[in-house]
PDB file of N, CA and C in Angstrom:
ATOM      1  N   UNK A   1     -12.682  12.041  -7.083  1.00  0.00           N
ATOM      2  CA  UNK A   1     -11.628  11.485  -6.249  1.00  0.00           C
ATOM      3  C   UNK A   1     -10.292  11.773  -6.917  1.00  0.00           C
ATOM      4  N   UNK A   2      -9.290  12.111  -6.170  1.00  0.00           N
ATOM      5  CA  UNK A   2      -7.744  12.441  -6.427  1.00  0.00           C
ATOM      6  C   UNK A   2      -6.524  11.474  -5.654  1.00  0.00           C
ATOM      7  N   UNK A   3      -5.971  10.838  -6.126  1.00  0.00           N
ATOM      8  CA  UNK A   3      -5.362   9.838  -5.713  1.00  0.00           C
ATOM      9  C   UNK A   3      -3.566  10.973  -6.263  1.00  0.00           C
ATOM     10  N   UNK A   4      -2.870  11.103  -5.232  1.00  0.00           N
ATOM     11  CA  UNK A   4      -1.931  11.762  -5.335  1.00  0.00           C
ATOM     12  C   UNK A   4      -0.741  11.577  -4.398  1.00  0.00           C
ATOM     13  N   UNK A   5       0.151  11.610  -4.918  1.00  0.00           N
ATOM     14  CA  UNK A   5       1.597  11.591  -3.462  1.00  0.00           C
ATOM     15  C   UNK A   5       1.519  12.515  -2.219  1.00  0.00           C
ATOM     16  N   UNK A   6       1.784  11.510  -1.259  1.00  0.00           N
ATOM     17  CA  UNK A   6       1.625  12.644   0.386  1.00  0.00           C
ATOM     18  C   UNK A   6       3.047  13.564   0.345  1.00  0.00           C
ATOM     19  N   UNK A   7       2.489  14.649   0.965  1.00  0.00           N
ATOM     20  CA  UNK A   7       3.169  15.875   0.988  1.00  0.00           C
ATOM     21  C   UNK A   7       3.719  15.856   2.662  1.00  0.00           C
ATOM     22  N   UNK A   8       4.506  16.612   2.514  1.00  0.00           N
ATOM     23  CA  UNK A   8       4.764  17.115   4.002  1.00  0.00           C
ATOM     24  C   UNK A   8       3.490  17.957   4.473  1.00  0.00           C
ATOM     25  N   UNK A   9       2.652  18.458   4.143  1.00  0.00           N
ATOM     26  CA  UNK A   9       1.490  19.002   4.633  1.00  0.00           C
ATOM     27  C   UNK A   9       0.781  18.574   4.827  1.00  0.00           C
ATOM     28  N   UNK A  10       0.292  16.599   4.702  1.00  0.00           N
ATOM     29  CA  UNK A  10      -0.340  16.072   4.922  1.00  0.00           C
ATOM     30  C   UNK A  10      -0.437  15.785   6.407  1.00  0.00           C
ATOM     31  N   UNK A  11       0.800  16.146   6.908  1.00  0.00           N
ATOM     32  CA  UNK A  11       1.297  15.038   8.429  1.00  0.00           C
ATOM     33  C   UNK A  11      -0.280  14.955   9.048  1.00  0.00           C
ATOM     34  N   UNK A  12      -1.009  16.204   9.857  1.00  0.00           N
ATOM     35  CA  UNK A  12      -1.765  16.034  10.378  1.00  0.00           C
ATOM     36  C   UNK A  12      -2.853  15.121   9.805  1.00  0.00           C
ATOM     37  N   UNK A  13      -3.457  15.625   8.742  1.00  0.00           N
ATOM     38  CA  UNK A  13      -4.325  14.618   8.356  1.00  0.00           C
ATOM     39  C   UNK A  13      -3.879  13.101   8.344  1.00  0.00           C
ATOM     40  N   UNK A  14      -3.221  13.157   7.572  1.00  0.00           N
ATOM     41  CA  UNK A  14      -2.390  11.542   7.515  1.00  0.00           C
ATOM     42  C   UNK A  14      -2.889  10.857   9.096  1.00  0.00           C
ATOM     43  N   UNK A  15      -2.013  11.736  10.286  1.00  0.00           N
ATOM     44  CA  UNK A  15      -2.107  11.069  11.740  1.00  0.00           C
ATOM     45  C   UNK A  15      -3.349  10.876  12.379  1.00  0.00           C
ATOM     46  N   UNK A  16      -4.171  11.956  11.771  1.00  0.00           N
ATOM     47  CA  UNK A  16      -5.546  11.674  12.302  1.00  0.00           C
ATOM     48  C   UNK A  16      -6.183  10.427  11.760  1.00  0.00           C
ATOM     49  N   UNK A  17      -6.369  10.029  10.624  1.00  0.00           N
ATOM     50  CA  UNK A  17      -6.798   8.873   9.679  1.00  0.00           C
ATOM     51  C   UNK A  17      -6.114   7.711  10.533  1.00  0.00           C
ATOM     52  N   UNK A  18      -4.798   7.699  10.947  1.00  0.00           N
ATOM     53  CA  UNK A  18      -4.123   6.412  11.474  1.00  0.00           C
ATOM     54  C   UNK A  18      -4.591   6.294  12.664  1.00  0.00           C
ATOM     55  N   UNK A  19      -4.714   7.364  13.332  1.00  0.00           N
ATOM     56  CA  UNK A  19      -5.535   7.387  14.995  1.00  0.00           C
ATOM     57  C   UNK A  19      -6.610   6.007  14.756  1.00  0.00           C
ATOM     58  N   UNK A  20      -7.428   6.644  13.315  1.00  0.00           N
ATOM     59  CA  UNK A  20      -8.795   6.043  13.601  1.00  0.00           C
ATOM     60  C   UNK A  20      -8.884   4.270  13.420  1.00  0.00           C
ATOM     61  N   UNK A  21      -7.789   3.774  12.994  1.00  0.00           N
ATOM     62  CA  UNK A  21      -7.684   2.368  12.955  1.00  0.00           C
ATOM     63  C   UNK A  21      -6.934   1.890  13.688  1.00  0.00           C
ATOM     64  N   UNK A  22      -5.773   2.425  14.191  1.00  0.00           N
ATOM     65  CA  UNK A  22      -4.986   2.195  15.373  1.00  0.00           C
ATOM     66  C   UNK A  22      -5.473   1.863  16.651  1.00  0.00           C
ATOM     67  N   UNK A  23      -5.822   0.150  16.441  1.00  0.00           N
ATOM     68  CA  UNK A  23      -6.673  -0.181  18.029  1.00  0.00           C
ATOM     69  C   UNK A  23      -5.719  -0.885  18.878  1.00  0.00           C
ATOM     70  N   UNK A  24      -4.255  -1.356  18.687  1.00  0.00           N
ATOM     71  CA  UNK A  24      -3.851  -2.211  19.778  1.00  0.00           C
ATOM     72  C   UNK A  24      -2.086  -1.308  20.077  1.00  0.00           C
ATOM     73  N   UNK A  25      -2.528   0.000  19.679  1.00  0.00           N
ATOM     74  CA  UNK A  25      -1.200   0.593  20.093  1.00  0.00           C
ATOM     75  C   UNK A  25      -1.786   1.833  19.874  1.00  0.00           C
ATOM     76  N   UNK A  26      -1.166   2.875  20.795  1.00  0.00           N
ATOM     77  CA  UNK A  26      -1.752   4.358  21.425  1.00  0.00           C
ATOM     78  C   UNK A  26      -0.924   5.440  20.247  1.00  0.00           C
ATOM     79  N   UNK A  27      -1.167   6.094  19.207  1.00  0.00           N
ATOM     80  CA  UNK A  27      -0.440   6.742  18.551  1.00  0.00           C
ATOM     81  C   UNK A  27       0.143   7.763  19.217  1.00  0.00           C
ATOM     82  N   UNK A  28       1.652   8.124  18.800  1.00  0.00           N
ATOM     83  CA  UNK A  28       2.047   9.224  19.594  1.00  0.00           C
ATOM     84  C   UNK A  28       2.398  10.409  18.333  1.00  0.00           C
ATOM     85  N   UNK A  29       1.637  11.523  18.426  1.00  0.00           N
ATOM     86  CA  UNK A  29       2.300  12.440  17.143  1.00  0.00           C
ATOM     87  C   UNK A  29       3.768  12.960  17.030  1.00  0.00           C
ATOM     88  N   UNK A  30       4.394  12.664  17.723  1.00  0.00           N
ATOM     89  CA  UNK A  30       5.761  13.079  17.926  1.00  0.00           C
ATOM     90  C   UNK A  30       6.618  12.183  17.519  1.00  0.00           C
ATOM     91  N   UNK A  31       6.425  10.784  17.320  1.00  0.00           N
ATOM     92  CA  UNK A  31       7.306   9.767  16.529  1.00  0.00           C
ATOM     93  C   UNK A  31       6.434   9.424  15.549  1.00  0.00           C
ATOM     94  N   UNK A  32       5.108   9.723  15.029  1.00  0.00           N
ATOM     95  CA  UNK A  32       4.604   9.360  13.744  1.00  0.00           C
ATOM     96  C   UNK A  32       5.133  10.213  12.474  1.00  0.00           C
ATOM     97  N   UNK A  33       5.121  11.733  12.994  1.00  0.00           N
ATOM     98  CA  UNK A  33       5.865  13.097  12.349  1.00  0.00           C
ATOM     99  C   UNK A  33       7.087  12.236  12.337  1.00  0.00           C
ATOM    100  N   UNK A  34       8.336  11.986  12.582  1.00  0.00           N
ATOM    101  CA  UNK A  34       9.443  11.349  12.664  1.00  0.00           C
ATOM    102  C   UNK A  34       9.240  10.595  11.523  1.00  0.00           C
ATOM    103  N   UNK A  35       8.727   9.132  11.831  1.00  0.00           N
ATOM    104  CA  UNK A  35       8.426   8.234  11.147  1.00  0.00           C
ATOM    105  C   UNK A  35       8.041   8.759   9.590  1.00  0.00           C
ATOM    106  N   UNK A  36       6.978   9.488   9.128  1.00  0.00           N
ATOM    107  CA  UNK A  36       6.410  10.465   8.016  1.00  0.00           C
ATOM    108  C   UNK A  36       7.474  11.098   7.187  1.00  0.00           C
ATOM    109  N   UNK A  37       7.961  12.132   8.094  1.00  0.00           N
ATOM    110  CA  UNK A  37       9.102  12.385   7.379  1.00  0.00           C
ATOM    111  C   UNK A  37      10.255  11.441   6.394  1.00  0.00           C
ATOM    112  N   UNK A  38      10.565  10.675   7.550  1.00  0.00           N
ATOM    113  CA  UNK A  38      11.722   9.492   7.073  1.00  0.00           C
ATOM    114  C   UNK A  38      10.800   8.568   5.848  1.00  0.00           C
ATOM    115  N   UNK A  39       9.406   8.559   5.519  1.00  0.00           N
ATOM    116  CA  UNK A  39       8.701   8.068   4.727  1.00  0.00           C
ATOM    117  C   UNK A  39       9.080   8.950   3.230  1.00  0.00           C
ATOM    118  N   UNK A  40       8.657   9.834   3.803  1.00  0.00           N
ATOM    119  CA  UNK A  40       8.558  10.997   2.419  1.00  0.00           C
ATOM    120  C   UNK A  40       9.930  11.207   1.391  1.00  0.00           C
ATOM    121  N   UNK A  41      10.619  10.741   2.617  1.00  0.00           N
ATOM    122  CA  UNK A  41      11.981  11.110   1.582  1.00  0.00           C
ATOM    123  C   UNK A  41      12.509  10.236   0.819  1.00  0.00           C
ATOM    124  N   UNK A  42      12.550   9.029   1.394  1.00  0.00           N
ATOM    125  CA  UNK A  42      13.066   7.344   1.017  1.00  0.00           C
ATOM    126  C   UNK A  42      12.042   7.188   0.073  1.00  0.00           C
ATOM    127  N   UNK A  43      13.541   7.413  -1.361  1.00  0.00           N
ATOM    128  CA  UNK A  43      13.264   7.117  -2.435  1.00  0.00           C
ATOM    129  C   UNK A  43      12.559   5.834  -2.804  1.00  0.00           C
ATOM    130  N   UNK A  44      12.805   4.731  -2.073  1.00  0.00           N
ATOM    131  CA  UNK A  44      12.482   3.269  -2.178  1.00  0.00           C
ATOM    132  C   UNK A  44      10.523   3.163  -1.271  1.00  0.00           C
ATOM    133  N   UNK A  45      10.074   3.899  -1.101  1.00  0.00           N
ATOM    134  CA  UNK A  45       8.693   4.148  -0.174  1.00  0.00           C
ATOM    135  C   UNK A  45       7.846   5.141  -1.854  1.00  0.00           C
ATOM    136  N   UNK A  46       6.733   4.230  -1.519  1.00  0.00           N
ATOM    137  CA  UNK A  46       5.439   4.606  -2.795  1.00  0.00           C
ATOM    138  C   UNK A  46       4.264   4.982  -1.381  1.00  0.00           C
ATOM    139  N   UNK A  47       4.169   6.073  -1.436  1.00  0.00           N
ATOM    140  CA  UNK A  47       2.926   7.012  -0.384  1.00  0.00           C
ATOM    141  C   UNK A  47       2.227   7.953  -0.772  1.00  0.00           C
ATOM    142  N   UNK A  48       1.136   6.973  -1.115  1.00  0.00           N
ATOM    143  CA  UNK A  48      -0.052   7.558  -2.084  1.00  0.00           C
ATOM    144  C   UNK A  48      -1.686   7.772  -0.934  1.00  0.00           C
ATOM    145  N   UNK A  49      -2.251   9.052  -1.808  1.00  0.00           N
ATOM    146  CA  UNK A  49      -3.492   9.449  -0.661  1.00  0.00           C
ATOM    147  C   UNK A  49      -4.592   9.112  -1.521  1.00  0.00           C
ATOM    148  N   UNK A  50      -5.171   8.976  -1.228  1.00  0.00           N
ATOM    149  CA  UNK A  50      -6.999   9.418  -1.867  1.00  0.00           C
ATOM    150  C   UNK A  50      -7.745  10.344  -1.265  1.00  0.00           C
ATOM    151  N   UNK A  51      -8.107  11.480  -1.812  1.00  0.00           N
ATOM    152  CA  UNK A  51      -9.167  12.495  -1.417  1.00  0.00           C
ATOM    153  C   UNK A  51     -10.251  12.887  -2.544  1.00  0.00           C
ATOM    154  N   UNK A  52     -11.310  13.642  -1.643  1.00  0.00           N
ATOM    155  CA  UNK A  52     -12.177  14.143  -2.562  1.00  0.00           C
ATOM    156  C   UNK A  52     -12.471  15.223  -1.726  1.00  0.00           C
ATOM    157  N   UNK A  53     -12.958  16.613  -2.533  1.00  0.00           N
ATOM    158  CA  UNK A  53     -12.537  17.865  -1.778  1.00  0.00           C
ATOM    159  C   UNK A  53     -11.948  18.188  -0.644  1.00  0.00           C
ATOM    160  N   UNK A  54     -10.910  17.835  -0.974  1.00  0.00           N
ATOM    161  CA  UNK A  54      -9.408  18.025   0.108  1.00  0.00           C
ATOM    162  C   UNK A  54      -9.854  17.330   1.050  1.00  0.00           C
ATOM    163  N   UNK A  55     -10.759  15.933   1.626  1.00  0.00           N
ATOM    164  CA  UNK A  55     -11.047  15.215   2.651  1.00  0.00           C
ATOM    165  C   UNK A  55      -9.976  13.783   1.997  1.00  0.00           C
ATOM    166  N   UNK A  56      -9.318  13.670   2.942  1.00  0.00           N
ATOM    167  CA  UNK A  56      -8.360  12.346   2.752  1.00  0.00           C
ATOM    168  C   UNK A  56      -8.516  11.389   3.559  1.00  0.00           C
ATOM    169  N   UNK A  57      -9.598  10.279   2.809  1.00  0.00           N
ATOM    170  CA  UNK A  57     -10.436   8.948   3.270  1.00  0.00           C
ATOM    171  C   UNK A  57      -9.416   7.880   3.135  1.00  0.00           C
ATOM    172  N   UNK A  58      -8.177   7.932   2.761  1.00  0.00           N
ATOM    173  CA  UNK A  58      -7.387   6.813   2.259  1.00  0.00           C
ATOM    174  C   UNK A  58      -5.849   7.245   2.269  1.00  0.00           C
ATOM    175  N   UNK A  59      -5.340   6.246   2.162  1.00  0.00           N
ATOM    176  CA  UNK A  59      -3.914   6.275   1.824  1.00  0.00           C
ATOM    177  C   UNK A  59      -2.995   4.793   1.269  1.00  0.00           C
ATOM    178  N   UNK A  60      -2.090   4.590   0.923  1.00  0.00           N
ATOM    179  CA  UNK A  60      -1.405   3.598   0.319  1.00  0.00           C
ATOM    180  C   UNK A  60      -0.133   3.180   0.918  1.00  0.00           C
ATOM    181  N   UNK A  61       0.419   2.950   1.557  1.00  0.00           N
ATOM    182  CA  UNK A  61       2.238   2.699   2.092  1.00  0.00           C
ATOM    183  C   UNK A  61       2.646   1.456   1.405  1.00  0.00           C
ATOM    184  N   UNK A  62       3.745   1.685   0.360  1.00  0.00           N
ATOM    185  CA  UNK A  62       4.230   0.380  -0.172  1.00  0.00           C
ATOM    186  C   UNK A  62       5.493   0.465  -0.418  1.00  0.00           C
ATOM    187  N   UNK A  63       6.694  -0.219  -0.661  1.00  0.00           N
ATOM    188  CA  UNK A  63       8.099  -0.340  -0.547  1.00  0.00           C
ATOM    189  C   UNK A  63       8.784  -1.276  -1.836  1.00  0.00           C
ATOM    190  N   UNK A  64       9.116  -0.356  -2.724  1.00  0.00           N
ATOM    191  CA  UNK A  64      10.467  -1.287  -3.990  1.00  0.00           C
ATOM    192  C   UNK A  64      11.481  -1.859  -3.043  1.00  0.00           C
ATOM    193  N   UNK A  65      11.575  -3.130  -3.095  1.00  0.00           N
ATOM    194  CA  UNK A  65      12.604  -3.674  -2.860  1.00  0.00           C
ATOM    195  C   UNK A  65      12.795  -5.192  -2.996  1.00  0.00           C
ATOM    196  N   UNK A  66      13.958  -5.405  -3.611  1.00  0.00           N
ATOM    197  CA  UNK A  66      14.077  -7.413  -4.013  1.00  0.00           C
ATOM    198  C   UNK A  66      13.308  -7.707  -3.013  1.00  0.00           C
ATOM    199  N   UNK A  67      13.156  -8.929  -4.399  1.00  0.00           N
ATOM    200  CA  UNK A  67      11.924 -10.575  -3.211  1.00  0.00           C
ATOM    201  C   UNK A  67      13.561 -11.261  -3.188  1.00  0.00           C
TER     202      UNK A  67
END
């Protein structure tokens, strides 16, 4: 297992994985890509994956910022 920072090359995988738990709202790939992007860059966003031979079973979304 490889636990590593998401890339911009992740998008698809990433969206597919969110499809699969996403039960009370319809994903749209055209504002998740949006959303992803604006993730990747914001220094203050920790977006971490888990894979094992390049299959990515996991991921992490977490945010630095004052309590």
């Amino acid at each position: 297992m490889n636990i590593r920072k998401v890339e911009q090359s992740d998008v698809e995988k990433i969206f597919n994985l969110t499809k699969q738990f996403a039960t009370s709202f319809k994903t749209d790939y055209k504002l998740f890509k949006i959303s992803f992007n604006a993730l990747i860059e914001e220094p203050s966003v920790c977006f971490l994956l888990a894979e094992e031979n390049h299959y990515i079973f996991a991921y992490c979304l977490g945010f630095d910022h004052y309590t």
